[in-house]
C-alpha atoms as a PDB file:
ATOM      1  CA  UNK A   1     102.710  89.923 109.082  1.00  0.00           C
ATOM      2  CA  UNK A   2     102.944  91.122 112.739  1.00  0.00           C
ATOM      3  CA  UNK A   3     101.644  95.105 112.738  1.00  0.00           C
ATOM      4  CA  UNK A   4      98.996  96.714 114.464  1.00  0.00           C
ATOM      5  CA  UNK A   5      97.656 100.626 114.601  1.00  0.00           C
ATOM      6  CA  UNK A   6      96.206 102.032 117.530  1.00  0.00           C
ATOM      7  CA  UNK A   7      94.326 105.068 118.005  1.00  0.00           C
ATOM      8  CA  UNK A   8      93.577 105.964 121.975  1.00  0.00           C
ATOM      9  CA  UNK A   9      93.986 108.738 124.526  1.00  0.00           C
ATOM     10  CA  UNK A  10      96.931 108.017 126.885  1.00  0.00           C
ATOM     11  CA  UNK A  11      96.398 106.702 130.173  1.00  0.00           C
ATOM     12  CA  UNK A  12      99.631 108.180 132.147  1.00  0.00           C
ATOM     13  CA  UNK A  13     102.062 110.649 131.339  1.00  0.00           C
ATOM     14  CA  UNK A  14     104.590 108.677 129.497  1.00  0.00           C
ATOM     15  CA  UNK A  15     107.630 107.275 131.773  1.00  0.00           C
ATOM     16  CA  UNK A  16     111.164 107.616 129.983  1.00  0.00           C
ATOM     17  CA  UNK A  17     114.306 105.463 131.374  1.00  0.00           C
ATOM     18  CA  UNK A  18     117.965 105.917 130.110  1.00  0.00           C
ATOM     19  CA  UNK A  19     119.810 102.649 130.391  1.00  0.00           C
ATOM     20  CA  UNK A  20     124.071 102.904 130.832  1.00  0.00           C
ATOM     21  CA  UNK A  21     124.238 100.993 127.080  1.00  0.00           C
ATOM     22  CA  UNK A  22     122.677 104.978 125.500  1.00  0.00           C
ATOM     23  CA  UNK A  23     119.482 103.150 124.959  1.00  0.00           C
ATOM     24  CA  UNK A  24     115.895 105.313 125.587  1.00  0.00           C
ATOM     25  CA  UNK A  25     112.841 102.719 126.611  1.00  0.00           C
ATOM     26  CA  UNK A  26     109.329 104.692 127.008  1.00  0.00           C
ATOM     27  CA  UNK A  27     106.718 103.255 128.154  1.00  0.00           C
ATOM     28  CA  UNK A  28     102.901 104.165 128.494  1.00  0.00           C
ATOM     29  CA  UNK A  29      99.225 103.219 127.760  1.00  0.00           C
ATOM     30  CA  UNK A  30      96.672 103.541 125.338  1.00  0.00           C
ATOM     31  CA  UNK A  31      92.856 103.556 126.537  1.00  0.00           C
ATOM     32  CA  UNK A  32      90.881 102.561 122.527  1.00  0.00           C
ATOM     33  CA  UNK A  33      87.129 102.795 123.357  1.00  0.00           C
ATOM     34  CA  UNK A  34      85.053 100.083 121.180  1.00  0.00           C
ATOM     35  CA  UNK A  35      81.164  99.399 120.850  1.00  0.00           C
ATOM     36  CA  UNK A  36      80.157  96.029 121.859  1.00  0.00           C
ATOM     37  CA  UNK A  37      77.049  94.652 119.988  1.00  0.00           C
ATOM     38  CA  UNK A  38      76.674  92.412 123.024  1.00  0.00           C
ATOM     39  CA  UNK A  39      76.045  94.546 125.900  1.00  0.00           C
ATOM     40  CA  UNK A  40      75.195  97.524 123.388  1.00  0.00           C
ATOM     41  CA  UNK A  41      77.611  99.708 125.253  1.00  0.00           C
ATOM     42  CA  UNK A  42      80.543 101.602 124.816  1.00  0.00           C
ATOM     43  CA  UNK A  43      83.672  99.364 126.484  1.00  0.00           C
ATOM     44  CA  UNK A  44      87.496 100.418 126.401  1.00  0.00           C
ATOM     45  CA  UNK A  45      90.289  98.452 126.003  1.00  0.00           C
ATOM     46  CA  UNK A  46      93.610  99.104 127.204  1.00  0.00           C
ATOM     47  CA  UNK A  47      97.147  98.380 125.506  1.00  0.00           C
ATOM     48  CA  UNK A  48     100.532  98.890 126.957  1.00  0.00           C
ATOM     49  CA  UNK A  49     103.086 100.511 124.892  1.00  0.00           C
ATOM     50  CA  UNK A  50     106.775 100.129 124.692  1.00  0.00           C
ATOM     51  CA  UNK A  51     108.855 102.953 122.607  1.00  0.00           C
ATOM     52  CA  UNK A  52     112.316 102.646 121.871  1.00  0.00           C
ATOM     53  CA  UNK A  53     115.217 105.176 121.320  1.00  0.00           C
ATOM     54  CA  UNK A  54     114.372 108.548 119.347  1.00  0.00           C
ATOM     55  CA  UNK A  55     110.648 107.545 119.401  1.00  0.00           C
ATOM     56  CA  UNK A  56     110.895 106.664 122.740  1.00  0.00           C
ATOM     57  CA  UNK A  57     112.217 110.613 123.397  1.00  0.00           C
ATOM     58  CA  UNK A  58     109.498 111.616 121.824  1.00  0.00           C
ATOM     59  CA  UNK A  59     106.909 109.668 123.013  1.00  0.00           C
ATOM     60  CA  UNK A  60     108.637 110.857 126.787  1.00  0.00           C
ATOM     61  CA  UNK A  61     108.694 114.198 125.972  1.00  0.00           C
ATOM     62  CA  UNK A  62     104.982 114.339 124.353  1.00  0.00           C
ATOM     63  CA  UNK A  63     102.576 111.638 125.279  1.00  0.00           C
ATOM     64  CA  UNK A  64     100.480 113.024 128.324  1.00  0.00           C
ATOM     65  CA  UNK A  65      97.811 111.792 130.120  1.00  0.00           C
ATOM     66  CA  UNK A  66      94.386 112.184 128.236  1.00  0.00           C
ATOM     67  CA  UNK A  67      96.271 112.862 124.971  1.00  0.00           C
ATOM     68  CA  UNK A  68      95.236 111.404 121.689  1.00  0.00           C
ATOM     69  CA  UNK A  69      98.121 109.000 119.995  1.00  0.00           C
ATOM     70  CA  UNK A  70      98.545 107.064 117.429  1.00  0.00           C
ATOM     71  CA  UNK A  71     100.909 103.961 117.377  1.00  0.00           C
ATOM     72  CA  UNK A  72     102.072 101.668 114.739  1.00  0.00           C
ATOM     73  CA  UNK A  73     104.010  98.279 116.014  1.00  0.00           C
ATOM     74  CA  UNK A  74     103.884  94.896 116.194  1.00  0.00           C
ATOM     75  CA  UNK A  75     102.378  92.825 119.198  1.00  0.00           C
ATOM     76  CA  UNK A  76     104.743  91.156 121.553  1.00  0.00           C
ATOM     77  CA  UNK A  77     104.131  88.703 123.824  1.00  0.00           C
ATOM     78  CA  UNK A  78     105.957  88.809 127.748  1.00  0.00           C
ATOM     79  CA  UNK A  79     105.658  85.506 128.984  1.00  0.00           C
ATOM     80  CA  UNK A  80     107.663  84.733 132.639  1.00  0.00           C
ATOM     81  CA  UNK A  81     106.478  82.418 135.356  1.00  0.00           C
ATOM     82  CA  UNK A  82     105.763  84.250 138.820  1.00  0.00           C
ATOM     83  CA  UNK A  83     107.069  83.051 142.210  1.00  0.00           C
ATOM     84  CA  UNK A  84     103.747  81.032 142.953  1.00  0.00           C
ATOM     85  CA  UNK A  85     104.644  78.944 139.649  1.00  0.00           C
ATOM     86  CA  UNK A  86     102.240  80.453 137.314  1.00  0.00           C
ATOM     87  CA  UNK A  87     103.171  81.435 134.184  1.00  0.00           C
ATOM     88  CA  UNK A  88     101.768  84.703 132.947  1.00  0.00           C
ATOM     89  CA  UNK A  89     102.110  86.380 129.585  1.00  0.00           C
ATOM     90  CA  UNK A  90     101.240  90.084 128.760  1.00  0.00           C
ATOM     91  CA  UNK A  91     100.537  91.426 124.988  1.00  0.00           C
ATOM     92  CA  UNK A  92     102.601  94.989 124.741  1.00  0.00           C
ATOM     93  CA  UNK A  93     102.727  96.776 121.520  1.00  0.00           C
ATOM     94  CA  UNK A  94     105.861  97.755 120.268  1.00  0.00           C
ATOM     95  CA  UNK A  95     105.981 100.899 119.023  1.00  0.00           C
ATOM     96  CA  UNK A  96     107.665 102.039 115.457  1.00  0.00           C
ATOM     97  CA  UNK A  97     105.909 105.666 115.109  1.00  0.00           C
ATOM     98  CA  UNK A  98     104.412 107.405 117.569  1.00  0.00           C
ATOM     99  CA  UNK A  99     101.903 110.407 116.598  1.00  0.00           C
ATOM    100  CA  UNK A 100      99.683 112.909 118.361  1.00  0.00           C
ATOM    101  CA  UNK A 101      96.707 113.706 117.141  1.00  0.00           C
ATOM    102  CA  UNK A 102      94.186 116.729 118.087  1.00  0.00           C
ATOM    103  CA  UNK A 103      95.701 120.174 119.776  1.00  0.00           C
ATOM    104  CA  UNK A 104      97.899 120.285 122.896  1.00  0.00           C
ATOM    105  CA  UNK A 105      94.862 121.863 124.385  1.00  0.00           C
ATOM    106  CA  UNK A 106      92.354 118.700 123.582  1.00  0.00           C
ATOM    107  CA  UNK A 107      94.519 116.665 126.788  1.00  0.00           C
ATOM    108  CA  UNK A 108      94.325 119.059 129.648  1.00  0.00           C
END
């Protein structure tokens, strides 16, 4: 089974785009700090985010930089092959439910 939760502070304000078809596409990212045992540090990992129609006008209206989220979706791979010839692929989550956690105050 393909799901994943996520809890970070947003990395941008989220960006919203209306396509002709009525669709709603948001899209934004999610900094999830981690200890590693390793290094004995604090490290942060970053995930993009793809939202899609009412979630998606949510997510646009409400997800601001610095604000805590939660996300529940399944991992997607992009994979294309850039002009050089390399291929490249890029792990997005694709967001079901989007929540905010903490007080509108806890992000400015």
């Amino acid at each position: 089974m393909n799901t994943a939760t996520i809890v970070g502070r947003a990395g941008q304000d989220a960006e919203i785009r209306y396509f002709e078809s009525g669709k709603v596409k948001t899209n934004f990212s999610l900094a999830v700090n981690r200890w590693d045992s390793k290094s004995k540090e604090e490290v942060t990992d970053w995930y993009n985010i793809e939202v899609w129609d009412k979630q998606a006008e949510f997510a646009g209206e409400y997800v601001k930089k610095g604000r805590q989220v939660v996300v529940d979706g399944r991992i997607s791979v992009n994979k294309w092959t850039d002009q050089s010839g390399e291929e490249k692929e890029r792990f997005i989550i694709v967001a079901n439910n989007v929540r905010l956690l903490g007080s509108k105050r806890d992000s400015e």
